[in-house]
C-alpha atoms as a PDB file:
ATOM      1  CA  UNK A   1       7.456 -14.542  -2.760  1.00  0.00           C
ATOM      2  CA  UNK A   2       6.555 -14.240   0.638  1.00  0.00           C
ATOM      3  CA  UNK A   3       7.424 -10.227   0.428  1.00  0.00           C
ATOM      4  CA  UNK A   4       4.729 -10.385  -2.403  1.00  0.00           C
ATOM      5  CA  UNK A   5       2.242 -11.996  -0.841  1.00  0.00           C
ATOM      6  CA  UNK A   6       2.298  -9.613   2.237  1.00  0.00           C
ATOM      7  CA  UNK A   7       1.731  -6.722  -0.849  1.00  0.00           C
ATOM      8  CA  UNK A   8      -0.882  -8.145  -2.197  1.00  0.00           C
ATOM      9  CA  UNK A   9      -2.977  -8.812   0.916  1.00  0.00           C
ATOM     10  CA  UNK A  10      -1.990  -5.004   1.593  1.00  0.00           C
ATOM     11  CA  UNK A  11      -3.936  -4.181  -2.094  1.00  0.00           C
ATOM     12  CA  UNK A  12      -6.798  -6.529  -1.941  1.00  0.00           C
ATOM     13  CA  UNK A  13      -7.529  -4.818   1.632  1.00  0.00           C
ATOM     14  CA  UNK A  14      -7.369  -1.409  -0.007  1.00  0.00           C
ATOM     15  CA  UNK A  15     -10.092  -3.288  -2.220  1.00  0.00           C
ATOM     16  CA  UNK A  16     -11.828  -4.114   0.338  1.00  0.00           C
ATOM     17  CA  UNK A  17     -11.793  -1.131   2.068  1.00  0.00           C
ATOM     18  CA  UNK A  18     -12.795   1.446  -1.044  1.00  0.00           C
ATOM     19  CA  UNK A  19     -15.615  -1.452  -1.851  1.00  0.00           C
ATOM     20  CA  UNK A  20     -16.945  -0.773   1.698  1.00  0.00           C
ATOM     21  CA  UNK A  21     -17.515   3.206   1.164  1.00  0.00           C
ATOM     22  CA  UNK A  22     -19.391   2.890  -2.139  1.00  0.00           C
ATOM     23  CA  UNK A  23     -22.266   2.145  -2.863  1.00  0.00           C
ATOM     24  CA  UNK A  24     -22.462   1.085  -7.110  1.00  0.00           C
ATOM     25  CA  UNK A  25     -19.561  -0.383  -9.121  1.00  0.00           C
ATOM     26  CA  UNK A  26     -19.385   3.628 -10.757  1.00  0.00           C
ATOM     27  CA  UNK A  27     -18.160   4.910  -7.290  1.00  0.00           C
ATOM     28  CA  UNK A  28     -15.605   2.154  -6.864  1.00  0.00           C
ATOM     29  CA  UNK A  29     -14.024   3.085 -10.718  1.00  0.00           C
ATOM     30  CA  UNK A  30     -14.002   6.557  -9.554  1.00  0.00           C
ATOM     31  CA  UNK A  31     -12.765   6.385  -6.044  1.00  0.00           C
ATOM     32  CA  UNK A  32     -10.079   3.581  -7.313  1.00  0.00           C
ATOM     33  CA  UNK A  33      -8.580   6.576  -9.802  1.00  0.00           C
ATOM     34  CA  UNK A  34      -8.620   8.528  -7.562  1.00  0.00           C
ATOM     35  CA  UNK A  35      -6.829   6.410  -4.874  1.00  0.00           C
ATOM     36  CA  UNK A  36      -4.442   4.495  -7.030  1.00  0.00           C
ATOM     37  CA  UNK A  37      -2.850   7.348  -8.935  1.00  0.00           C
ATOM     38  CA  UNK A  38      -1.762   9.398  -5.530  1.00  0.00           C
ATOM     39  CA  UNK A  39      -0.392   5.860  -4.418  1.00  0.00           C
ATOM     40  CA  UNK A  40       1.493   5.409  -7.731  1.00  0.00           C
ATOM     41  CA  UNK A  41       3.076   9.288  -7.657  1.00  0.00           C
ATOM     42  CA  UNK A  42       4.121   9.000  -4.247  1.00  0.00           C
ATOM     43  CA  UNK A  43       5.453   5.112  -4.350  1.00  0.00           C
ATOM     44  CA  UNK A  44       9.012   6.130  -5.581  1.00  0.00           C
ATOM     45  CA  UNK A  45       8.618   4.132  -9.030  1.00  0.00           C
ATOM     46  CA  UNK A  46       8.460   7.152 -11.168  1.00  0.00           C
ATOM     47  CA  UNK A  47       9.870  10.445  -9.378  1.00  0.00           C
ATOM     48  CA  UNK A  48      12.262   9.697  -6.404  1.00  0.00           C
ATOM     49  CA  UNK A  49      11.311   9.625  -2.817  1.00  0.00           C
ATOM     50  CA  UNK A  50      13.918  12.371  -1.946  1.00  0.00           C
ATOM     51  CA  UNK A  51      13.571  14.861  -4.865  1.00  0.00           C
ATOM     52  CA  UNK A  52       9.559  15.242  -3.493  1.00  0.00           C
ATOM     53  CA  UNK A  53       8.957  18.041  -0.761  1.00  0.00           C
ATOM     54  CA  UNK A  54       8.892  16.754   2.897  1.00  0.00           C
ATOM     55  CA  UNK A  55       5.322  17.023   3.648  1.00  0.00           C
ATOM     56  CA  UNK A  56       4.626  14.140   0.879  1.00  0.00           C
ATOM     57  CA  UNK A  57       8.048  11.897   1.716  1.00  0.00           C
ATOM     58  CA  UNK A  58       6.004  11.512   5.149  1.00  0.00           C
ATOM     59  CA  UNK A  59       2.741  10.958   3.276  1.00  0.00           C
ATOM     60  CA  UNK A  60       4.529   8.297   1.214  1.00  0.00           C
ATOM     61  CA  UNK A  61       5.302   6.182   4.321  1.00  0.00           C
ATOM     62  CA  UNK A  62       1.345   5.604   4.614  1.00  0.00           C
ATOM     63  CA  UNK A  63       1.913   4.038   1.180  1.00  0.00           C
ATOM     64  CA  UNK A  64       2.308   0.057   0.935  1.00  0.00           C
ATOM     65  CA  UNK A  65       3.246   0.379  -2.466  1.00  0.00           C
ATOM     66  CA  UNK A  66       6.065   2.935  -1.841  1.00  0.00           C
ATOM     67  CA  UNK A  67       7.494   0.208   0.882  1.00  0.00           C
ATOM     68  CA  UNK A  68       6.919  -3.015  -1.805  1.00  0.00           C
ATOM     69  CA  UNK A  69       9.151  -1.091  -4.358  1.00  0.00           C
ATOM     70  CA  UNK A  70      11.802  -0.371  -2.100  1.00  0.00           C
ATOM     71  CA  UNK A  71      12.012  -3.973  -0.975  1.00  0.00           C
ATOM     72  CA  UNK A  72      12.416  -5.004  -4.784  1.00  0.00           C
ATOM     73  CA  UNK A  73      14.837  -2.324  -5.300  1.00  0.00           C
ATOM     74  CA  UNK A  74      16.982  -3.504  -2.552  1.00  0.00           C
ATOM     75  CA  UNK A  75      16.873  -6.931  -3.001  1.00  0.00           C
ATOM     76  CA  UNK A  76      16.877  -6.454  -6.730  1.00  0.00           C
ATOM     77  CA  UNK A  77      19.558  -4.129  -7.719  1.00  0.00           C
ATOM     78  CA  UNK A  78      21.714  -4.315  -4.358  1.00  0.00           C
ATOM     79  CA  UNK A  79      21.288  -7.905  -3.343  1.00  0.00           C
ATOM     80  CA  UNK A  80      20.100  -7.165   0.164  1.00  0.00           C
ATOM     81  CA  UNK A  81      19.206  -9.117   2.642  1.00  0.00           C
ATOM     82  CA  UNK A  82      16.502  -9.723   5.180  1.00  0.00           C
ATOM     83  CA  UNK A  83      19.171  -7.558   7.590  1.00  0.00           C
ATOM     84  CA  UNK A  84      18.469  -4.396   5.299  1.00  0.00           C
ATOM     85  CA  UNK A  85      15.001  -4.790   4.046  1.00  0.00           C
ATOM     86  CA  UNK A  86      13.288  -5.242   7.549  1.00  0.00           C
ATOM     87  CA  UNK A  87      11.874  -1.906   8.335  1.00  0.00           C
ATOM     88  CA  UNK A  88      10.347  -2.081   4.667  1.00  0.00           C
ATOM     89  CA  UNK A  89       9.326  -5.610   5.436  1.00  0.00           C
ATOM     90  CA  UNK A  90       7.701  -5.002   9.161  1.00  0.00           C
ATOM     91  CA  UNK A  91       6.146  -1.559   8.134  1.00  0.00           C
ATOM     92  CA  UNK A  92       4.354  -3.580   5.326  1.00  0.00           C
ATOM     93  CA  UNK A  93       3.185  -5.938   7.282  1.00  0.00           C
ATOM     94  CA  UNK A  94       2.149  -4.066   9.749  1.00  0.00           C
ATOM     95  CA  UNK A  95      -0.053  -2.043   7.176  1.00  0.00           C
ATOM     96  CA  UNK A  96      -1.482  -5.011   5.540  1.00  0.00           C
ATOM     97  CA  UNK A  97      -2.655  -6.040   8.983  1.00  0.00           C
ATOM     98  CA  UNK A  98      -4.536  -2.926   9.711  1.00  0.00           C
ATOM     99  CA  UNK A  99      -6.113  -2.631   6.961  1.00  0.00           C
ATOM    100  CA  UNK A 100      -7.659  -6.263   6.193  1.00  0.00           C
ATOM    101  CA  UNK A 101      -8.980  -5.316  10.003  1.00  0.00           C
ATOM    102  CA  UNK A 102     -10.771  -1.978   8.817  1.00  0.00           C
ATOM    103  CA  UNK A 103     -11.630  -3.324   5.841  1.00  0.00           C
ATOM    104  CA  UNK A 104     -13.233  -6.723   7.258  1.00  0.00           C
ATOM    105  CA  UNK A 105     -14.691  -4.504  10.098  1.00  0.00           C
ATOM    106  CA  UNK A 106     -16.159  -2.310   8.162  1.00  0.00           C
ATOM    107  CA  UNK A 107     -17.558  -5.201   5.773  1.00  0.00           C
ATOM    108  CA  UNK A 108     -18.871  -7.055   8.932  1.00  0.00           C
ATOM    109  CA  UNK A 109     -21.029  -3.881  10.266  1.00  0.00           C
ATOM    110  CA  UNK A 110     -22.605  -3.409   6.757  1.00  0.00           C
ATOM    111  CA  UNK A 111     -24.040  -7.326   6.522  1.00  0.00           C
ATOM    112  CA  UNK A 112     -25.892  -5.723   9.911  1.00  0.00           C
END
């Protein structure tokens, strides 16, 4: 649960942060299509990470959700452990971080 949680503050940031650049609710439909499907294609969850060409297996590491389904796979269908899943976990965390900081930055300079 507490693997989840980091996720979701990772996606509500992402939110955030695509709220921040538009300016009507039609730009945040259109950039949000335009954002989530990439971040779906290149999460793992419906092509594999290794059959995609190198350029875009680096791209994916950018991509919180490609990290969250890893975790789930590991702990899911392997039975891993905190020993195996903490790259995933950190690099997750790390991103979630970062990007509630943009995203509440970027919020804070607009009330200006």
């Amino acid at each position: 649960m507490g693997i989840s949680s980091i996720y979701i503050v990772a996606a509500i940031s992402i939110g955030i942060l695509i709220s921040t650049f538009a300016a009507t609710q039609q730009q945040v439909v259109l950039i949000s299509i335009f954002t989530a499907l990439p971040l779906m294609m290149l999460s793992g969850a419906f092509a594999p990470i290794e059959s995609m060409p190198p350029i875009w297996q680096t791209l994916s590491l950018i991509n919180p959700l490609r990290h969250y389904i890893t975790i789930v796979r590991d702990i899911l269908l392997k039975g891993a452990g905190f020993d195996v899943i903490w790259p995933d976990v950190l690099a997750l965390g790390v991103f979630a971080v970062v990007a509630i900081w943009v995203s509440a930055t970027r919020y804070r300079s607009q009330l200006r």
